[in-house]
Protein backbone atom coordinates (compact mmCIF):
# COMPACT_ATOMS: atom_id res chain seq x y z
CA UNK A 1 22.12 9.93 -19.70
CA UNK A 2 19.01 11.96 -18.98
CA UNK A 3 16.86 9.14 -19.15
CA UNK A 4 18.79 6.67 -16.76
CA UNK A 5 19.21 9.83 -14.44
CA UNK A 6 15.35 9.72 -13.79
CA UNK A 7 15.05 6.26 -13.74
CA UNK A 8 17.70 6.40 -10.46
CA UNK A 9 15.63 9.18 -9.35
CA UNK A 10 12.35 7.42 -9.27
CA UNK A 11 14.57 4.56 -7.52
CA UNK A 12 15.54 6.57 -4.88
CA UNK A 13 12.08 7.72 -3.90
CA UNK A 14 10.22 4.61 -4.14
CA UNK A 15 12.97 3.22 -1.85
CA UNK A 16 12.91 6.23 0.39
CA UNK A 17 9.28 6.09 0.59
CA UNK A 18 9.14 2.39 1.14
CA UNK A 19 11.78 2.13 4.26
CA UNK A 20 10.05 5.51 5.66
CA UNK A 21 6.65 3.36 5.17
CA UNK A 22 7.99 0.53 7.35
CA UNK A 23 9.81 2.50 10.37
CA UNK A 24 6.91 4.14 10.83
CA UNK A 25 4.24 1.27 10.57
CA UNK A 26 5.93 -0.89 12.55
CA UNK A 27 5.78 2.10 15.49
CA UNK A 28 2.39 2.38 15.08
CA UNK A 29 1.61 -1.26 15.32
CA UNK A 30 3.26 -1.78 18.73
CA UNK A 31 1.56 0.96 19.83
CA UNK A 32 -2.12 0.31 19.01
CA UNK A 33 -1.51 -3.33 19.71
CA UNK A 34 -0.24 -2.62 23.11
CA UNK A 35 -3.57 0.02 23.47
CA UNK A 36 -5.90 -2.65 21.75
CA UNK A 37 -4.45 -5.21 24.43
CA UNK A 38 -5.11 -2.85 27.56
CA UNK A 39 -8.95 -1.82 26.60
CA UNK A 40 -10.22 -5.19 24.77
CA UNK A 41 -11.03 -3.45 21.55
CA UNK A 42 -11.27 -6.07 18.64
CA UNK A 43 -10.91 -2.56 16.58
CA UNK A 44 -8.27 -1.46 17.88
CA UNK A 45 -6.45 -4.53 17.60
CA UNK A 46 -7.70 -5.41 13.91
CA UNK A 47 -6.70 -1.50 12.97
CA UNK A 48 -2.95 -2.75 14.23
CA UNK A 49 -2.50 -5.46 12.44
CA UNK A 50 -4.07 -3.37 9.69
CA UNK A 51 -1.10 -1.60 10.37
CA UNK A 52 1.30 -4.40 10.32
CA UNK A 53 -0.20 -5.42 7.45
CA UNK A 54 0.75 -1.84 5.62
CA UNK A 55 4.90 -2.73 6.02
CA UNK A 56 4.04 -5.73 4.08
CA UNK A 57 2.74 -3.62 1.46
CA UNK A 58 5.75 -1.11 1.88
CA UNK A 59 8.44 -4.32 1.96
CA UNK A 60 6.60 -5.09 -1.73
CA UNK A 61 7.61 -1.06 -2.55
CA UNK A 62 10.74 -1.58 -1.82
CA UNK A 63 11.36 -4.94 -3.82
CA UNK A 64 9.26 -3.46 -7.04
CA UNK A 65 11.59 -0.43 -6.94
CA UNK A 66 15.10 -2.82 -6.72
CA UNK A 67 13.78 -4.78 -9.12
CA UNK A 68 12.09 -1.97 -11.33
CA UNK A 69 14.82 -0.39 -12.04
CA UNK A 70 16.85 -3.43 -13.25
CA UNK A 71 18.14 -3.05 -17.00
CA UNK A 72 16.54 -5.17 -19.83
CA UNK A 73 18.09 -8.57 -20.81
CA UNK A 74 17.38 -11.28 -23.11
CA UNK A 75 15.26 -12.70 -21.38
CA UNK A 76 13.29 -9.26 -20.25
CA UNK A 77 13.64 -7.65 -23.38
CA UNK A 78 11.12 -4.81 -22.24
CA UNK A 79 13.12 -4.37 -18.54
CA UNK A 80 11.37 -5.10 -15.02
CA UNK A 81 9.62 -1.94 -15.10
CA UNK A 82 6.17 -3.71 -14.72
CA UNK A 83 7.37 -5.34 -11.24
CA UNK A 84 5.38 -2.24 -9.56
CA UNK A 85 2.30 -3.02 -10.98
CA UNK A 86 2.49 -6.91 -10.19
CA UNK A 87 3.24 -5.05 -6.76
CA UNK A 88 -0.04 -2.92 -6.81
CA UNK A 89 -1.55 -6.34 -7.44
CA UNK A 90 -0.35 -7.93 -4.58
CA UNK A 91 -0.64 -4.87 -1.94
CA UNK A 92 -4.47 -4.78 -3.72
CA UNK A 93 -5.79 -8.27 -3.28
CA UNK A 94 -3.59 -8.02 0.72
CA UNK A 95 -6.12 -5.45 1.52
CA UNK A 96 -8.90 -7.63 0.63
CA UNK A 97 -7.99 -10.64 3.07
CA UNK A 98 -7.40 -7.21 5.77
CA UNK A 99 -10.94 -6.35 5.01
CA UNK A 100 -12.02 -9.56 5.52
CA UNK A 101 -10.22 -10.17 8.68
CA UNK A 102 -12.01 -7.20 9.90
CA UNK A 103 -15.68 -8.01 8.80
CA UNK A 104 -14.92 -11.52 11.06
CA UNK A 105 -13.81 -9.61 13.40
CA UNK A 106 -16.67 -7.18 13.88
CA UNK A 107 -19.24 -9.85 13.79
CA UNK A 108 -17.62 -11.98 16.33
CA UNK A 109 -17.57 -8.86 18.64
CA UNK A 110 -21.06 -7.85 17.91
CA UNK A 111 -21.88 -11.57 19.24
CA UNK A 112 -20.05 -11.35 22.17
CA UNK A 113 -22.14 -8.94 23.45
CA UNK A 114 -19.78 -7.18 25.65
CA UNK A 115 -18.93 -3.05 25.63
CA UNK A 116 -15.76 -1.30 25.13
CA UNK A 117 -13.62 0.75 27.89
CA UNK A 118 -11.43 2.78 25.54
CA UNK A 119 -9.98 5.42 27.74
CA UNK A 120 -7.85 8.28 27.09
CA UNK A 121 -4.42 6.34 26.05
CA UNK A 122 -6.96 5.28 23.16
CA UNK A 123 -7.64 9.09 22.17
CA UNK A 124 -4.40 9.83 21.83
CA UNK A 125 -2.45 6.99 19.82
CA UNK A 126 -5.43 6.61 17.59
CA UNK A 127 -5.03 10.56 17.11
CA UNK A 128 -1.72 9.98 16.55
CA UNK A 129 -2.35 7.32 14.20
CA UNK A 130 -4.37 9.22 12.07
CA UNK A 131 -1.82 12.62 11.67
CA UNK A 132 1.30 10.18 10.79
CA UNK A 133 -0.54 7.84 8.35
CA UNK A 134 -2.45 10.69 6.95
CA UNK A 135 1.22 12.19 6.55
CA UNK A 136 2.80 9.01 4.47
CA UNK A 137 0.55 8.69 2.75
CA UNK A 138 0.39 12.52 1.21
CA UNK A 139 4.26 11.81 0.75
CA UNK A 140 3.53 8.55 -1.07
CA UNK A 141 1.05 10.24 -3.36
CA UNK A 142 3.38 13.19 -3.83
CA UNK A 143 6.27 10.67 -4.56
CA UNK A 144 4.14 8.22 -6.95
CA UNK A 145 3.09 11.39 -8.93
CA UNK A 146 6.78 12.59 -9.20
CA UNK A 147 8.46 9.33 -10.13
CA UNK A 148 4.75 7.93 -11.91
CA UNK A 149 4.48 5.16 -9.95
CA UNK A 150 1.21 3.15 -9.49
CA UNK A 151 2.72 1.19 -6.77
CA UNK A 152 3.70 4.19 -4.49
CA UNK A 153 0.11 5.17 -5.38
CA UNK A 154 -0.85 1.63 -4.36
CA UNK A 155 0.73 2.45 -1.05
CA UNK A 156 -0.56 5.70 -0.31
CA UNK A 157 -3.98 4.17 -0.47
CA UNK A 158 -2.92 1.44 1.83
CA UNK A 159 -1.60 4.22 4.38
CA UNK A 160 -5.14 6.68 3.57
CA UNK A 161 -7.16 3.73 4.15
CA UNK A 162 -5.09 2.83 7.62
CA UNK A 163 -5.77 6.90 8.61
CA UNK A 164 -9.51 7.00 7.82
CA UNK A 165 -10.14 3.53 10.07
CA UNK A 166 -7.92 4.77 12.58
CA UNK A 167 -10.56 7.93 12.10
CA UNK A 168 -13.90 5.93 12.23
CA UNK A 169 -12.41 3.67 15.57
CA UNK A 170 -11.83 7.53 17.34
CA UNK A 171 -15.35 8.71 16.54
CA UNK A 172 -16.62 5.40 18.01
CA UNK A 173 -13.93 5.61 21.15
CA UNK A 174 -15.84 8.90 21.59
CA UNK A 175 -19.09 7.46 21.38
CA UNK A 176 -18.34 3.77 22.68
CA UNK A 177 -19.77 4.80 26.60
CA UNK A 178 -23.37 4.51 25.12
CA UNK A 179 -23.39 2.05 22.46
CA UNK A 180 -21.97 -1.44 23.75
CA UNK A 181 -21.81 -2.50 19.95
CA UNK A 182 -20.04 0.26 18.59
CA UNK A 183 -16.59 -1.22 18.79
CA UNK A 184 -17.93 -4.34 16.45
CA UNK A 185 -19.95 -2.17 13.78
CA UNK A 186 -16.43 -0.01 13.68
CA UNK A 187 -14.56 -3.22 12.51
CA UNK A 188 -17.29 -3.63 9.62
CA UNK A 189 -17.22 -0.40 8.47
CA UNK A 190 -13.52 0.38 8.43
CA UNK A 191 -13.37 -3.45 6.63
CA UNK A 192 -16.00 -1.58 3.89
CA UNK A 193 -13.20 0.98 3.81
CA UNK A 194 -10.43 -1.44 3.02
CA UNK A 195 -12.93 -3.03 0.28
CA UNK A 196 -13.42 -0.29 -2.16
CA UNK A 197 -9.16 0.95 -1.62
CA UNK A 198 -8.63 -2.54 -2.53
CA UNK A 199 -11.19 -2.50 -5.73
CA UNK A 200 -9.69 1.01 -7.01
CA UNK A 201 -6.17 -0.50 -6.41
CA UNK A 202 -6.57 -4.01 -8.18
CA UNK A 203 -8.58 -2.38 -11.51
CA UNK A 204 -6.00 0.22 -12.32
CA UNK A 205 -3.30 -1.78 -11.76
CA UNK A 206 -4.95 -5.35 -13.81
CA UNK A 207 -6.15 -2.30 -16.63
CA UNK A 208 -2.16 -1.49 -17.08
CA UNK A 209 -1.23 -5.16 -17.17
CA UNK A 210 -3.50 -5.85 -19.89
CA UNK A 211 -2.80 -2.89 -21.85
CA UNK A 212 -4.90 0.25 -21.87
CA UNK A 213 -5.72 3.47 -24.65
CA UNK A 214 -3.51 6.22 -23.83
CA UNK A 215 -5.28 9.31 -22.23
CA UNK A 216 -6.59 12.60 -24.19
CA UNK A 217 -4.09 13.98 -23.41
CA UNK A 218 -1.27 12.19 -24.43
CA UNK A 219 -3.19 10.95 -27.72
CA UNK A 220 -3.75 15.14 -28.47
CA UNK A 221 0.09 15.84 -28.74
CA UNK A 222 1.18 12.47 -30.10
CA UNK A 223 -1.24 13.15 -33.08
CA UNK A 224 -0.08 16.81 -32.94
CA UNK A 225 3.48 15.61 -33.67
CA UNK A 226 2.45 13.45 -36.41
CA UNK A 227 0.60 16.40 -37.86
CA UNK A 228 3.77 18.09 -37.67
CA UNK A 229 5.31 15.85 -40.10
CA UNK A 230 3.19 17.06 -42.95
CA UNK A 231 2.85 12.92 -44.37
CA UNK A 232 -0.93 12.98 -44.57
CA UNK A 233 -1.38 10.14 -42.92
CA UNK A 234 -4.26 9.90 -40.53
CA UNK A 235 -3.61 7.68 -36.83
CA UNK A 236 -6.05 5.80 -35.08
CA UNK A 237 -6.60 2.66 -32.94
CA UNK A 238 -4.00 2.62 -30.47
CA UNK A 239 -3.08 0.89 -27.77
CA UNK A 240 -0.14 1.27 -25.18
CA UNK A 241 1.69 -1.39 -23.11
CA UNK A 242 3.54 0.35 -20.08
CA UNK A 243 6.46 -1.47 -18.54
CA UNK A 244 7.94 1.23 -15.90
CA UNK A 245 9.07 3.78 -17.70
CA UNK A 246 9.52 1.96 -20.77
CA UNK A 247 6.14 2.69 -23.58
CA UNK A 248 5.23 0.44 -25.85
CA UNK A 249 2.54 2.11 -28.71
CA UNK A 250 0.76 0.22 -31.83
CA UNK A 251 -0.98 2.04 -33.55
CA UNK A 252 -2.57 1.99 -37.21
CA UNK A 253 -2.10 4.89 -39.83
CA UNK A 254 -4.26 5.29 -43.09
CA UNK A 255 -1.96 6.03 -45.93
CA UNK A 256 -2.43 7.02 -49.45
CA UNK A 257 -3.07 4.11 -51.11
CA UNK A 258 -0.61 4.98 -54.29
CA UNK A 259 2.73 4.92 -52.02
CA UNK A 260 5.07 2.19 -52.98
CA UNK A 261 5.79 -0.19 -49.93
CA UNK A 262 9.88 1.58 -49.49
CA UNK A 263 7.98 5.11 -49.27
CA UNK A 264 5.21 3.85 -47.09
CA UNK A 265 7.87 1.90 -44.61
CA UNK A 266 9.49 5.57 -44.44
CA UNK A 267 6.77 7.63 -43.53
CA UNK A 268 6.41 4.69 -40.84
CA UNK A 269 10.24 4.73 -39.91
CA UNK A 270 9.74 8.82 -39.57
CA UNK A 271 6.53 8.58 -37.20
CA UNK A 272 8.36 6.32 -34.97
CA UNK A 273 11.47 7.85 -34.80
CA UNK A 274 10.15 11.15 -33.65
CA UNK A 275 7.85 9.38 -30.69
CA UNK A 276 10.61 7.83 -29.94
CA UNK A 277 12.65 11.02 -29.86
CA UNK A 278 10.34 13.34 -28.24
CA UNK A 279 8.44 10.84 -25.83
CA UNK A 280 10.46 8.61 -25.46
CA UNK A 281 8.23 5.85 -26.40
CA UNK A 282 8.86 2.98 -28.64
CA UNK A 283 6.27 2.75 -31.39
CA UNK A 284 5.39 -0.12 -33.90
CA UNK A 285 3.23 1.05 -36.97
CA UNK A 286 0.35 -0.96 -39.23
CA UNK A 287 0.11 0.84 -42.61
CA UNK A 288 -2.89 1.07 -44.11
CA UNK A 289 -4.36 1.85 -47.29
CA UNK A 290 -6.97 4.64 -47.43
CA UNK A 291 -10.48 3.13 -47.59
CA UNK A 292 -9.27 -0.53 -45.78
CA UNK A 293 -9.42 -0.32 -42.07
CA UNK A 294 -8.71 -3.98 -41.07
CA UNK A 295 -6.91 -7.17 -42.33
CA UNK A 296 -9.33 -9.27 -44.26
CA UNK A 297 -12.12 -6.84 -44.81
């Protein structure tokens, strides 16, 4: 009961989060497009679709947390849980083509030749701009560390990232009266930006996917448990499989070698029962005898 209470918790924030996400990027998309429009400014423009670009992103946060939170079946015997980090994936590799989009951008401006009127209308949507993303995405980090999800992680990036270009196009609006290529450069640096979000994004999320060593942390009480159990059995080599909020742990223990294989299977059955009981993760155990460390040697 406790457990599928926080799973419709985490549901309800990753959905808040993503529809919040979309009202509000759609807003600011009609209003830097319509500014981008008036003064001519590729980098205004790119930053709007940039904007667009995030309720993509947020429509993915609100899919991965409907279908997250689906139940397992037989033929998802783990649940959906991991349909937020195919998510992160996605949002990831659509802020790569956004960087891209703006590196063309910039360099077709820079050949162009021609300068920039921003004007004050500029000043104050891109200030505006920066306070609301800036805003979602503090909420989207505070929500993704609440409900541990990488994809409302995933999306605060997207929305910091949108906030710091919006950032780097006001200091060049400022500046754009005496440098005619200002407004081009912008594009390239905001798309340098996008690049490195996009990197941090893509490796935690493809790390989870292929299965990762639990932190210090979380290694330091799980062995402390085991401790606790007063077997004698020393863990080691672990590795954890995350689907949502469903764990999956291997791990090996070294056992006395003298145990008969009903005792051994017990002290197993015990270690796994009490992760399972006090983390709520599902372990599988390899027994091993003292002095052999792996299969075949």
């Amino acid at each position: 009961m406790v457990v599928e209470a926080a799973i419709n918790s985490k549901r309800r924030l990753i959905l808040l989060a993503g529809w919040l996400s979309i009202v509000g990027n759609i807003i600011l998309f009609l209003l830097k497009l319509w500014v981008g429009v008036i003064t001519g400014s590729v980098a205004l423009i790119a930053d709007a679709w940039h904007t667009l670009a995030d309720s993509l992103g947020s429509v993915i946060v609100v899919l991965s947390g409907w279908v997250g939170a689906k139940p397992a079946d037989d033929e998802h015997p783990f649940g959906h849980g991991r349909a937020d980090l195919i998510s992160s994936v996605v949002i990831g590799v659509l802020l790569a083509l956004i960087g891209l989009e703006f590196v063309f951008k910039g360099v077709e401006q820079l050949r162009a030749g021609a300068a920039v009127t921003y004007g004050w209308l500029a000043v104050a949507v891109t200030v505006l701009s920066i306070v609301v993303k800036e805003g979602m995405a503090q909420y989207a980090f505070w929500a993704g560390r609440r409900a541990r999800s990488p994809v409302l992680k995933a999306d605060g990036w997207h929305h910091r990232t949108d906030a710091l270009s919006s950032l780097v196009v006001l200091a060049g609006i400022l500046v754009g009266s005496w440098f005619w290529w200002i407004d081009g450069v912008l594009a390239i640096l905001v798309a340098v930006m996008i690049f490195y979000a996009s990197y941090e994004i893509l490796r935690d999320s493809i790390n989870r996917l292929i299965g990762e060593t639990p932190d210090e942390s979380m290694l330091m009480d799980i062995e402390a448990a085991i401790e606790g159990l007063h077997l004698g059995v020393v863990p080691h080599h672990y590795h954890l499989h995350r689907y949502g909020d469903h764990l999956e742990l291997t791990f090996h223990v070294t056992m006395t070698p003298t145990l008969t294989l009903r005792e051994a299977h017990q002290q197993a059955c015990q270690i796994e029962e009490l992760l399972r009981r006090r983390f709520a993760i599902e372990a599988t155990v390899h027994m091993e005898p003292e002095g052999e460390t792996k299969c075949g040697r």
